[in-house]
C-alpha atoms as a PDB file:
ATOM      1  CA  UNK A   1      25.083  -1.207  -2.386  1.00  0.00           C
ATOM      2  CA  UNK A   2      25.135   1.037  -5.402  1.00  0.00           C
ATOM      3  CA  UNK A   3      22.327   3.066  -6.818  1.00  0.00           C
ATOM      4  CA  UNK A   4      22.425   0.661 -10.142  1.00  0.00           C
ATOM      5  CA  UNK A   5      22.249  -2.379  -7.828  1.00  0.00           C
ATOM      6  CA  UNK A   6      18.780  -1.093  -6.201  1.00  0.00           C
ATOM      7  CA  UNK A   7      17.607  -0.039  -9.621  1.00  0.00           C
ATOM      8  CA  UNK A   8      18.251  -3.463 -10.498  1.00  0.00           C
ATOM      9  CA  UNK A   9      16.324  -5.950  -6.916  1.00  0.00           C
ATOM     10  CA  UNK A  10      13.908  -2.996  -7.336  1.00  0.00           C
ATOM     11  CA  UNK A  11      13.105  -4.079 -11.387  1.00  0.00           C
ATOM     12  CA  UNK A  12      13.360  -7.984 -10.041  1.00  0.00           C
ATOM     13  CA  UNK A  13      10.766  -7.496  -7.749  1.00  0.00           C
ATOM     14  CA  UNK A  14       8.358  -5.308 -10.240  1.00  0.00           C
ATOM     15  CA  UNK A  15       8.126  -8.806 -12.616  1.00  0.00           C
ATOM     16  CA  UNK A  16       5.631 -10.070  -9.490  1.00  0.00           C
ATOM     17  CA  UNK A  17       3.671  -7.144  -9.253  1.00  0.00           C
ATOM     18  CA  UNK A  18       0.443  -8.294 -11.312  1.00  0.00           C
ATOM     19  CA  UNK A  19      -2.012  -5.218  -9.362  1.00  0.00           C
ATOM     20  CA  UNK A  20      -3.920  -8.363  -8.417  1.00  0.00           C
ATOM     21  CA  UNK A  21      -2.427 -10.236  -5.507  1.00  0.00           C
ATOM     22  CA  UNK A  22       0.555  -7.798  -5.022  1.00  0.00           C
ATOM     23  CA  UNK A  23      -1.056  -4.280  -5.590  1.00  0.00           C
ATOM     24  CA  UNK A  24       1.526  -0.818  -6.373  1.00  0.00           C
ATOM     25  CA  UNK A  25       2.131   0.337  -2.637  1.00  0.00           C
ATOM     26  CA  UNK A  26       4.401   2.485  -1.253  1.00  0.00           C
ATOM     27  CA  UNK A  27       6.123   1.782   2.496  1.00  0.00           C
ATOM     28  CA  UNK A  28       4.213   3.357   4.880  1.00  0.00           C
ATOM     29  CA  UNK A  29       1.194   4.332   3.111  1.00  0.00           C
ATOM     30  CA  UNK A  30      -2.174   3.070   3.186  1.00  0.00           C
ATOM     31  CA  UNK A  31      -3.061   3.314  -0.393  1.00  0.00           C
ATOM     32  CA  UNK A  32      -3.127   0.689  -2.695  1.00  0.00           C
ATOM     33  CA  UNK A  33      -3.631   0.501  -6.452  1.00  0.00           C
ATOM     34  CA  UNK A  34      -5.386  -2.695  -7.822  1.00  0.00           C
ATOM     35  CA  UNK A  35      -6.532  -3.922 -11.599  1.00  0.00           C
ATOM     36  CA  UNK A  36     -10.079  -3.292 -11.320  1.00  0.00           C
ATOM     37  CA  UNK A  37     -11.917  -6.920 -11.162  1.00  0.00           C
ATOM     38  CA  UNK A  38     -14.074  -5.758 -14.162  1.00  0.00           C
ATOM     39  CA  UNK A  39     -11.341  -4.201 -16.647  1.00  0.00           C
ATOM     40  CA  UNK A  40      -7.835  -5.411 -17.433  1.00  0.00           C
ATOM     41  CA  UNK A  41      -7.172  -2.802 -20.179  1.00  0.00           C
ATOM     42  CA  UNK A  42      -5.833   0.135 -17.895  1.00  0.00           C
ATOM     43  CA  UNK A  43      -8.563   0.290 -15.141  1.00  0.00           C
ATOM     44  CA  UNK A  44      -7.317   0.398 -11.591  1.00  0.00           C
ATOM     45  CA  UNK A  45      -9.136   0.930  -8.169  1.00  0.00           C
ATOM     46  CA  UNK A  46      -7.652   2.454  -5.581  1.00  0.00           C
ATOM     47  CA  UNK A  47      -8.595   1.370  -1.986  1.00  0.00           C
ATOM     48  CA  UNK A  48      -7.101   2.476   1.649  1.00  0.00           C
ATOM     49  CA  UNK A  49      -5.891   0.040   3.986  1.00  0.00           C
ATOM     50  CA  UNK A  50      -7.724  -0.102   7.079  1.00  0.00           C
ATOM     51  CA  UNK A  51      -7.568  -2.524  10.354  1.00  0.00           C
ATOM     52  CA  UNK A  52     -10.393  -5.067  10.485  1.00  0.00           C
ATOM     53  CA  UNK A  53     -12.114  -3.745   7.155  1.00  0.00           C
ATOM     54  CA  UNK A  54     -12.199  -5.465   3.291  1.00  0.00           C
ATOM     55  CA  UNK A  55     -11.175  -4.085   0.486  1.00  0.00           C
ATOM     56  CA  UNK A  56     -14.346  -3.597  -0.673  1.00  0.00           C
ATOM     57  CA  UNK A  57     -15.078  -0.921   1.959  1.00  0.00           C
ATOM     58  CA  UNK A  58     -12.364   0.802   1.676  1.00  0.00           C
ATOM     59  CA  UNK A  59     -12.784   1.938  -2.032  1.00  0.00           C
ATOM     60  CA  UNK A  60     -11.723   5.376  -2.787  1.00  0.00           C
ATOM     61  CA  UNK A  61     -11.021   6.066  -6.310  1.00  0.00           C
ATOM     62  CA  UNK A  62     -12.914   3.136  -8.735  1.00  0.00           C
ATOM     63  CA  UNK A  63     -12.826   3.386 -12.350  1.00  0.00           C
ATOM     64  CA  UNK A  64      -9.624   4.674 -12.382  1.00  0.00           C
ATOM     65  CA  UNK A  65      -7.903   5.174 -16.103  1.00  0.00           C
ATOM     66  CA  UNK A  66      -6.324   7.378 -18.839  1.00  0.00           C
ATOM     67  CA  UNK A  67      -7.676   8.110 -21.943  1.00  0.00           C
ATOM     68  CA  UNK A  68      -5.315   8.812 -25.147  1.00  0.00           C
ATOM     69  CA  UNK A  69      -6.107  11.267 -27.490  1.00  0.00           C
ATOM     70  CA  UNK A  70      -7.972   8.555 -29.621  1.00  0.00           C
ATOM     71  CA  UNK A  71     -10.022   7.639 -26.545  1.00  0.00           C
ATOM     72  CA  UNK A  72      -8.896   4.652 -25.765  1.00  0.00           C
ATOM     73  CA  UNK A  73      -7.673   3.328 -22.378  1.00  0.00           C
ATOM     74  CA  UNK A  74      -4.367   2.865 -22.392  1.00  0.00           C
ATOM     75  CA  UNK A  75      -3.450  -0.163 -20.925  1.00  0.00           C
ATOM     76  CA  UNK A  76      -1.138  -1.233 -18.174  1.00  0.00           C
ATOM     77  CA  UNK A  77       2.290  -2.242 -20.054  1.00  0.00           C
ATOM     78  CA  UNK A  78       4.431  -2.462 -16.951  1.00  0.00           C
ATOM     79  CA  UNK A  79       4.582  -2.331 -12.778  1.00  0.00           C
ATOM     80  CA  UNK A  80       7.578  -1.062 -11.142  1.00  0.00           C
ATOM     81  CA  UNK A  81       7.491  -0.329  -7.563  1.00  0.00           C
ATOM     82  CA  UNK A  82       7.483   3.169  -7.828  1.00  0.00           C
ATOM     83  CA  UNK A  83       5.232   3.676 -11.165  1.00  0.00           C
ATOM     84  CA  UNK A  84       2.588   1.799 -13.304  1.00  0.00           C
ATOM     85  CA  UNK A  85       3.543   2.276 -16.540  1.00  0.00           C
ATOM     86  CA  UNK A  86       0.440   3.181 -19.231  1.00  0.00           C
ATOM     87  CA  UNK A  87       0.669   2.885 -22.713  1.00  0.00           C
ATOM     88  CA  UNK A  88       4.642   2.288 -22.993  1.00  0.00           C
ATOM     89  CA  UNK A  89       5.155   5.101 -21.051  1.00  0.00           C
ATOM     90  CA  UNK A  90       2.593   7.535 -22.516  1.00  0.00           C
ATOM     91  CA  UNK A  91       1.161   7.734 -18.924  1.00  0.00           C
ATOM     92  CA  UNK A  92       1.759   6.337 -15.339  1.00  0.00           C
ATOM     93  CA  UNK A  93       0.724   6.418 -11.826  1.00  0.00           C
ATOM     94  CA  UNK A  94       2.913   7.426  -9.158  1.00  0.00           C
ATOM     95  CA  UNK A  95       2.681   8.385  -5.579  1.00  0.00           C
ATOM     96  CA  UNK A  96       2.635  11.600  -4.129  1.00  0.00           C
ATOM     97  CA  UNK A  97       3.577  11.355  -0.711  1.00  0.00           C
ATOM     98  CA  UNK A  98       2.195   8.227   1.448  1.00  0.00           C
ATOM     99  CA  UNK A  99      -1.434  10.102   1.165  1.00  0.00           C
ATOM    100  CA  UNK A 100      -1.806  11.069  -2.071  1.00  0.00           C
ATOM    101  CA  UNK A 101      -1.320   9.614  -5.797  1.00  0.00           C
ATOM    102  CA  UNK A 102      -0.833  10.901  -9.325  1.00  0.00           C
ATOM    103  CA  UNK A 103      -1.529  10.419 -13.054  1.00  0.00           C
ATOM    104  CA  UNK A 104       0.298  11.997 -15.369  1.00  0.00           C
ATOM    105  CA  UNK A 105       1.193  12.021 -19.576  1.00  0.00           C
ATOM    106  CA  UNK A 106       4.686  11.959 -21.180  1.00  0.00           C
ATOM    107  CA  UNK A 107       5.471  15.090 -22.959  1.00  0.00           C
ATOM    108  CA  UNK A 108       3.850  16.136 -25.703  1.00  0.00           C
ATOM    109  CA  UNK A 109       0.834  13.486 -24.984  1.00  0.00           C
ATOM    110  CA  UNK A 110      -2.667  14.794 -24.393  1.00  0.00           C
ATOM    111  CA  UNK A 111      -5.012  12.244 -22.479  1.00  0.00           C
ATOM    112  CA  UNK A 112      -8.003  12.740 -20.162  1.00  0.00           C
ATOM    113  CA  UNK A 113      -7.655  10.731 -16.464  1.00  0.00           C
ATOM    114  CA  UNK A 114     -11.083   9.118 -15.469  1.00  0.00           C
ATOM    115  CA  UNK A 115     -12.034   8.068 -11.860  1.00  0.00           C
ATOM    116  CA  UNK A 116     -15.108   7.937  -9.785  1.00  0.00           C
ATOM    117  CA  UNK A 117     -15.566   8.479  -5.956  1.00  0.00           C
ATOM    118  CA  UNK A 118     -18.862   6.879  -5.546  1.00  0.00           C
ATOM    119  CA  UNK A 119     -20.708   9.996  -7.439  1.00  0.00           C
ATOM    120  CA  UNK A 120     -20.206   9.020 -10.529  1.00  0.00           C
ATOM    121  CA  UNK A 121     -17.624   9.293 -13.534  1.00  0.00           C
ATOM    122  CA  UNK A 122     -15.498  12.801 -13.463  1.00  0.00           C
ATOM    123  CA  UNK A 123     -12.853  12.884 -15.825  1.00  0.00           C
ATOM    124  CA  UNK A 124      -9.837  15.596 -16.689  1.00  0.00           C
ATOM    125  CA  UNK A 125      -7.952  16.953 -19.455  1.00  0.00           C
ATOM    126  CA  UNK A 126      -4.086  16.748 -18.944  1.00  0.00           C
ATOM    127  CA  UNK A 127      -1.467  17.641 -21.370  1.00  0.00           C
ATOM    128  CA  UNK A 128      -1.234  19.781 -23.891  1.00  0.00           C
ATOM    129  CA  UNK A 129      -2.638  23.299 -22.969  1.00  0.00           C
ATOM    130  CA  UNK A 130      -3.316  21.868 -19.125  1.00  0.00           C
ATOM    131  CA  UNK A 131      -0.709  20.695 -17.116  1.00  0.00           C
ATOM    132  CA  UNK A 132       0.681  17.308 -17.407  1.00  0.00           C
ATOM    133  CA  UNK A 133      -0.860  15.503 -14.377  1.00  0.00           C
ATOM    134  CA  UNK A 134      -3.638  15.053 -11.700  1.00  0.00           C
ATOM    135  CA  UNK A 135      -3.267  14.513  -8.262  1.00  0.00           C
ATOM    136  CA  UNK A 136      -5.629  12.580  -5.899  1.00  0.00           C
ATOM    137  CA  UNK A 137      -4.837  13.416  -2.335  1.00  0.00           C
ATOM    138  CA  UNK A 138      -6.738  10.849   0.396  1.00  0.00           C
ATOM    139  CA  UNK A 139      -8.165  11.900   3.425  1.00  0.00           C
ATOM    140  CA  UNK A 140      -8.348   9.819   6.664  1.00  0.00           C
ATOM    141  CA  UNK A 141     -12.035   9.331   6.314  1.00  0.00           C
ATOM    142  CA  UNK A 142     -11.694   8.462   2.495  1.00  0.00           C
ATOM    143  CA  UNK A 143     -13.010  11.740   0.564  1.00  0.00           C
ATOM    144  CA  UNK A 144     -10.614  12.653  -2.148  1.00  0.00           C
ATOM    145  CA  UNK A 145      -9.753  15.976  -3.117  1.00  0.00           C
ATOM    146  CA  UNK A 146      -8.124  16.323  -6.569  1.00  0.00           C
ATOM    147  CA  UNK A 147      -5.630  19.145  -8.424  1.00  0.00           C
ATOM    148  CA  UNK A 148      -3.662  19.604 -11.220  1.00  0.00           C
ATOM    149  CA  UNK A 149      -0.121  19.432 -11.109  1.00  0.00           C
ATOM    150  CA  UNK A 150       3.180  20.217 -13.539  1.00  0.00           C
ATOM    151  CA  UNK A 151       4.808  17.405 -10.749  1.00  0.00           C
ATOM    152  CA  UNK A 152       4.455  14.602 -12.157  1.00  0.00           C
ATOM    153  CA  UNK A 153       8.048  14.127 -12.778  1.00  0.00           C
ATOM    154  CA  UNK A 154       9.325  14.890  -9.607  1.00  0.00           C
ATOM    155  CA  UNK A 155       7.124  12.532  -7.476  1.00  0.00           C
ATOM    156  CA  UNK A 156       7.894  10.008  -9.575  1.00  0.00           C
ATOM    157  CA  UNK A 157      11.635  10.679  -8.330  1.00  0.00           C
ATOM    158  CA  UNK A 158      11.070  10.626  -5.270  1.00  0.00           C
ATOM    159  CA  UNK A 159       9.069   7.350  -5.266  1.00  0.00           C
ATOM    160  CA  UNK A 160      11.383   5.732  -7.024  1.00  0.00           C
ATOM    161  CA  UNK A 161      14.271   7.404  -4.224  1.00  0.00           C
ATOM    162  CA  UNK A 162      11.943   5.896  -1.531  1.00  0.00           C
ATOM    163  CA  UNK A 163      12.131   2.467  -3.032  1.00  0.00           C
ATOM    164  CA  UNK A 164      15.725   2.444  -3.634  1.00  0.00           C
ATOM    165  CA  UNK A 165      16.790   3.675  -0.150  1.00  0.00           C
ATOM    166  CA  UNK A 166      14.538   0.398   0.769  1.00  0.00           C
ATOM    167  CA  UNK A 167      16.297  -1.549  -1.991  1.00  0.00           C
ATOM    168  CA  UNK A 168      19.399  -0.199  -1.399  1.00  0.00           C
ATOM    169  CA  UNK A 169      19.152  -2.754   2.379  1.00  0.00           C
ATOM    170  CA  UNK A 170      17.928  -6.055   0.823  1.00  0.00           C
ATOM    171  CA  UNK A 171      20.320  -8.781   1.713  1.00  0.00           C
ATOM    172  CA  UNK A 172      22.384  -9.911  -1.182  1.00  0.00           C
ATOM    173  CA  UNK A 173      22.132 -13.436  -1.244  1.00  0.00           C
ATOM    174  CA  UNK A 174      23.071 -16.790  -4.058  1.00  0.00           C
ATOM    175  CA  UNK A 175      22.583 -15.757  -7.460  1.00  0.00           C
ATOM    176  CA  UNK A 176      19.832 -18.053  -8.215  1.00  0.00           C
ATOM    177  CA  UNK A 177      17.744 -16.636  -4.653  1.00  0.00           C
ATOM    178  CA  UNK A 178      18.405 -12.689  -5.575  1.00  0.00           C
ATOM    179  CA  UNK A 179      15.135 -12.355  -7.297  1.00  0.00           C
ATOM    180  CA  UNK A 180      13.002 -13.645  -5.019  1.00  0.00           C
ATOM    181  CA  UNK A 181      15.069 -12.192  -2.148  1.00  0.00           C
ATOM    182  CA  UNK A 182      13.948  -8.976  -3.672  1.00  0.00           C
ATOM    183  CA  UNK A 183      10.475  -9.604  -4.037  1.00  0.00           C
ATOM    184  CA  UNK A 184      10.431 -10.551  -0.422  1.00  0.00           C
ATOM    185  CA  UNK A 185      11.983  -7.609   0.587  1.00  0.00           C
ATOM    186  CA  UNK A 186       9.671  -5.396  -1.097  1.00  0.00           C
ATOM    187  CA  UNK A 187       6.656  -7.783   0.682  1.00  0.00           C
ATOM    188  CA  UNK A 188       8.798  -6.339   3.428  1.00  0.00           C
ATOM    189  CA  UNK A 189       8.762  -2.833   2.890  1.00  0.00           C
ATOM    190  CA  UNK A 190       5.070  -2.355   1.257  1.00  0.00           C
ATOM    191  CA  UNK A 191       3.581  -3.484   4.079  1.00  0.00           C
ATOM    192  CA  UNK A 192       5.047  -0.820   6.341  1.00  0.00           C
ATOM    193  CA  UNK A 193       2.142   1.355   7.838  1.00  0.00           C
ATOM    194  CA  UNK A 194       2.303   4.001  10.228  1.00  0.00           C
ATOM    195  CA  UNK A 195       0.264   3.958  13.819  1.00  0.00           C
ATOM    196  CA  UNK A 196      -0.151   7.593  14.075  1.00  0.00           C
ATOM    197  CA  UNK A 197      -1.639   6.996  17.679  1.00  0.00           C
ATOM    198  CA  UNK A 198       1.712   5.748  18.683  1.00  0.00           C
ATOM    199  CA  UNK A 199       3.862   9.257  16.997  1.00  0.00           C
ATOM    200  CA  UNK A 200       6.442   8.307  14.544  1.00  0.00           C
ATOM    201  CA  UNK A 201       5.493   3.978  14.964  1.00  0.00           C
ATOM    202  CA  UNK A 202       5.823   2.124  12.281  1.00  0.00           C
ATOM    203  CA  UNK A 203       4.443  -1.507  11.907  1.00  0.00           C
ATOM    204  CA  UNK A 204       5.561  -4.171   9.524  1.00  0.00           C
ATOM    205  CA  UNK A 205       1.890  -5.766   9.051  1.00  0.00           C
ATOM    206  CA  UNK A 206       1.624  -9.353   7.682  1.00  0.00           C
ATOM    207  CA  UNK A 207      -0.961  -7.688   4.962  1.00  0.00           C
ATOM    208  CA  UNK A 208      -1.970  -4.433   3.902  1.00  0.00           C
ATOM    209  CA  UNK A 209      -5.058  -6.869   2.611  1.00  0.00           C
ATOM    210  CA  UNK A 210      -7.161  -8.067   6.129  1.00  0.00           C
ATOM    211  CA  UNK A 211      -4.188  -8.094   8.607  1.00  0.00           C
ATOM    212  CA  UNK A 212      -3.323  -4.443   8.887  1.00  0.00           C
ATOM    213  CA  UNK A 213      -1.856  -4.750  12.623  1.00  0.00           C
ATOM    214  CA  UNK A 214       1.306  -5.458  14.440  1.00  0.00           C
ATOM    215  CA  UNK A 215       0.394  -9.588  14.903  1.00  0.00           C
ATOM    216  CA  UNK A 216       1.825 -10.699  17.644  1.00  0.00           C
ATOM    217  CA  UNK A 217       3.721 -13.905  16.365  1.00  0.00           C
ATOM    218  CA  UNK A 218       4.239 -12.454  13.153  1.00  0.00           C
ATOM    219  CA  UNK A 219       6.115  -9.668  14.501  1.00  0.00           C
ATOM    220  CA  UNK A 220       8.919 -11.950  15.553  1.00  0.00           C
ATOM    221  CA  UNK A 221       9.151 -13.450  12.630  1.00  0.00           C
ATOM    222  CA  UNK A 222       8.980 -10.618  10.396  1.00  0.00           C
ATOM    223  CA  UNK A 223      11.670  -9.054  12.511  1.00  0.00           C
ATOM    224  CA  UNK A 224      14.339 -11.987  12.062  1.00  0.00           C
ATOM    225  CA  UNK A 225      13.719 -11.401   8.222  1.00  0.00           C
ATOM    226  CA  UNK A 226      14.200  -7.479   8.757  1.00  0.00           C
ATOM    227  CA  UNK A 227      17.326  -7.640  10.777  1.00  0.00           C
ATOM    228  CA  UNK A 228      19.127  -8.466   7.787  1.00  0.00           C
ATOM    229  CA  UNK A 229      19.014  -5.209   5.993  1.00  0.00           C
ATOM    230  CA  UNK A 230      17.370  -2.932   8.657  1.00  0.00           C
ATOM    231  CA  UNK A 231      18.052  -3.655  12.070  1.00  0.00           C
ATOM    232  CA  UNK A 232      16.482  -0.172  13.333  1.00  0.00           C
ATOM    233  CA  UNK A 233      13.297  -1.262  12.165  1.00  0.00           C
ATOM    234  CA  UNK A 234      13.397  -4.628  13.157  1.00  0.00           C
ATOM    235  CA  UNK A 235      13.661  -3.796  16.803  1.00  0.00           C
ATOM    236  CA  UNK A 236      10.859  -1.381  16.525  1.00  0.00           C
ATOM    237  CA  UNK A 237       8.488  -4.350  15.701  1.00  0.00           C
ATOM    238  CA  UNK A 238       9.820  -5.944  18.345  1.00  0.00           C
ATOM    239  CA  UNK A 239       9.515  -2.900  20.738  1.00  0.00           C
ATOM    240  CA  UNK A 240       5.459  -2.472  19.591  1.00  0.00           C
ATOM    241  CA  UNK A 241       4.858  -5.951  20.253  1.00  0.00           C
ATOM    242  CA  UNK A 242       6.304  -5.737  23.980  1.00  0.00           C
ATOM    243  CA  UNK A 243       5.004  -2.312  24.975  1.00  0.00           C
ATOM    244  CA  UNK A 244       1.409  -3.147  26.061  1.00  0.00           C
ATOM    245  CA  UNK A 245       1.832  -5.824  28.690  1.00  0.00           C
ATOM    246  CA  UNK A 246      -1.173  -6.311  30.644  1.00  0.00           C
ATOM    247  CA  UNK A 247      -1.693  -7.001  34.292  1.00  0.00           C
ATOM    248  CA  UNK A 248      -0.683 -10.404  34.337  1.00  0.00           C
ATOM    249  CA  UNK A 249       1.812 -10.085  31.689  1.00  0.00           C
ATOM    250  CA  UNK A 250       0.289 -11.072  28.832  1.00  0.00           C
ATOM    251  CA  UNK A 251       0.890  -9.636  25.921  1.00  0.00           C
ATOM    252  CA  UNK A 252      -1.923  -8.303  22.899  1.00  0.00           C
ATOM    253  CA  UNK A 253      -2.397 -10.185  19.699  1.00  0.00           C
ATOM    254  CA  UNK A 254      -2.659  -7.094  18.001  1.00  0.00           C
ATOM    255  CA  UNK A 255      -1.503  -3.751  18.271  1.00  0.00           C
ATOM    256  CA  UNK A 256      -3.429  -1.653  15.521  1.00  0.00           C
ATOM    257  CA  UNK A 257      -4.068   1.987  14.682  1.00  0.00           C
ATOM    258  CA  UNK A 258      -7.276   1.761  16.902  1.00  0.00           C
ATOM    259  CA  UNK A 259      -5.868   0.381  19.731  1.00  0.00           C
ATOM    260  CA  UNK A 260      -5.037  -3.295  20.914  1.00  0.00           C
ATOM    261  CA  UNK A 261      -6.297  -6.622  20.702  1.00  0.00           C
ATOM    262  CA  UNK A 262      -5.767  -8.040  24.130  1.00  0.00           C
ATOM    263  CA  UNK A 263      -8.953 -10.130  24.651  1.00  0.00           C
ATOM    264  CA  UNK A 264     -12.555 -10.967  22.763  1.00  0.00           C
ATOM    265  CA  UNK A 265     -13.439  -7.762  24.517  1.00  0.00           C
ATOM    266  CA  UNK A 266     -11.355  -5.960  22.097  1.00  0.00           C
ATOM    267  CA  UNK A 267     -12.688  -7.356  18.727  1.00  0.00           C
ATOM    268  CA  UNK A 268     -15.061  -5.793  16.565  1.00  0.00           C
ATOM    269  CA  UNK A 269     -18.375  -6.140  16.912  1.00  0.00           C
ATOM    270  CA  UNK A 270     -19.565  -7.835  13.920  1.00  0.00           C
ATOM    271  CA  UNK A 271     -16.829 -10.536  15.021  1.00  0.00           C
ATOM    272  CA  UNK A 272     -18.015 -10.791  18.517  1.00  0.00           C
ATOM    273  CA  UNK A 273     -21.548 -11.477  16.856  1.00  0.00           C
ATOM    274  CA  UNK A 274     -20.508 -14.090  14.658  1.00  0.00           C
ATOM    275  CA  UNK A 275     -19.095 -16.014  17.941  1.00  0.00           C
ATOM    276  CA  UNK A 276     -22.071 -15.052  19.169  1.00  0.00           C
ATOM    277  CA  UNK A 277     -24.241 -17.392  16.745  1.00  0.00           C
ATOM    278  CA  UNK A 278     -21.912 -19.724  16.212  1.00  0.00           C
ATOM    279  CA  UNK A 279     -22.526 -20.553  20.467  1.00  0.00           C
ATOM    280  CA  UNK A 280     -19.156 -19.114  21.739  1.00  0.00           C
ATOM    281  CA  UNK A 281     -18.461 -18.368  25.159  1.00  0.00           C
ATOM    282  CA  UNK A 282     -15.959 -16.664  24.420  1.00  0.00           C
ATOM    283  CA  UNK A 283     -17.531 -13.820  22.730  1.00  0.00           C
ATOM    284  CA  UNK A 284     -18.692 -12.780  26.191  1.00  0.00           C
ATOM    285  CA  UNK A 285     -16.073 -13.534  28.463  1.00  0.00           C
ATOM    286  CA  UNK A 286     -17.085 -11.815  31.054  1.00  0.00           C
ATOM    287  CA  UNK A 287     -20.630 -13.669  31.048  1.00  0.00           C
ATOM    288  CA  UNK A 288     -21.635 -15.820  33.912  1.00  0.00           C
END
């Protein structure tokens, strides 16, 4: 498939990305960017995706917008897969890496970039005199360290290279399917997550939104959908979902980046509480 051809599944799939129920991703990271439920001028909220947690504690960057010169938010004008686009393309939001993401201006646009951790608003000049962008790089336990950065440009290249590699596989199908082939694939590859536990592992997880494991039945499915346009990765699914056999030969419902889920035993606690109240033996199953 040619370059143009990715460019173009890639653009199909952007019409569906709203930042509401299909946030800006990137395959294998765990950061997502969403409208912020109180703002739809410009104002995004960035949260991490984590196994067996909500959204709503996994918040790392809230309040989350750029101010033009006037200051006024500029609002969100367009989502492709590798950028939100601010103001018509005076500003935009780009990865930096899986760990890390950036706001920057256009040339020749001065702005100030907003956020707050959970400290209170902070808020940054870029443009002009300061360099054109900011970046927010994510930490495994959430705290975000911040820089400025003349690289805005280039990691927006090489998002956009990381989504047309991924594009560059979907499966070219009837003329009237293609679009929503192409959202589907990039379902596909945004919910790509890395097990770091398990080295270079990567799982295809039915949602970066509550479901952030290797599901057991999904896996299989998932993987007859992958096969199409990457069979390397398809098999891996397959491989993570066969490698923890247990005595008997069962197999886990989950694999995750904390470990399995092979039994009640293995759920979380606040879980195994609520079967608790709710008069379950199986909560307990080791329980006379």
């Amino acid at each position: 498939m040619s370059g143009a051809d990715a460019a173009a599944l890639a653009d199909l799939a952007g019409e569906h990305l709203d930042l509401v129920r299909a946030p800006f991703t990137l395959p294998r990271s765990r950061l997502m960017a969403f409208r912020s439920a109180d703002g739809a001028d410009g104002t995004l909220r960035v949260h991490t995706s984590e196994y067996e947690r909500s959204l709503e504690e996994c918040i790392v960057l809230d309040a989350l917008r750029v101010r033009g010169s006037d200051g006024e938010v500029l609002p969100v004008t367009r989502v492709r897969p590798h950028e939100i686009v601010l103001g018509d393309g005076a500003a935009g939001v780009t990865f930096a890496g899986t760990g890390a993401l950036a706001v920057g201006v256009a040339t020749g646009v001065e702005a100030s970039v907003e956020w707050d951790t959970g400290e209170g608003l902070q808020s940054l000049r870029v443009g002009g005199r300061h360099a054109a962008s900011v970046v927010f790089d994510v930490d495994a336990d959430r705290t975000v360290e911040f820089a400025r950065s003349a690289e805005y440009a280039s990691l927006r290249s090489a998002t956009e290279a990381t989504w047309l590699d991924w594009f560059g596989r979907c499966p070219t199908v009837r003329d009237d399917l293609q679009a929503m082939t192409a959202f589907c694939w990039w379902v596909l590859g945004a919910n790509i997550v890395e097990l770091p536990q398990l080295g270079e592992a990567r799982a295809v997880v039915p949602s970066k939104i509550g479901y952030v494991g290797l599901w057991q039945w999904d896996a299989y499915f998932i993987a007859v959908g992958l096969r199409h346009g990457d069979p390397a990765l398809a098999r891996e699914q397959l491989d993570l979902a066969l490698r923890f056999p247990t005595a008997d030969g069962q197999l886990p419902d989950v694999v995750h980046e904390l470990g399995v889920l092979a039994s009640s035993d293995d759920l979380p606690a606040s879980d195994r509480e609520t079967l608790r109240r709710a008069g379950s033996a199986v909560a307990d199953p080791a329980a006379p």
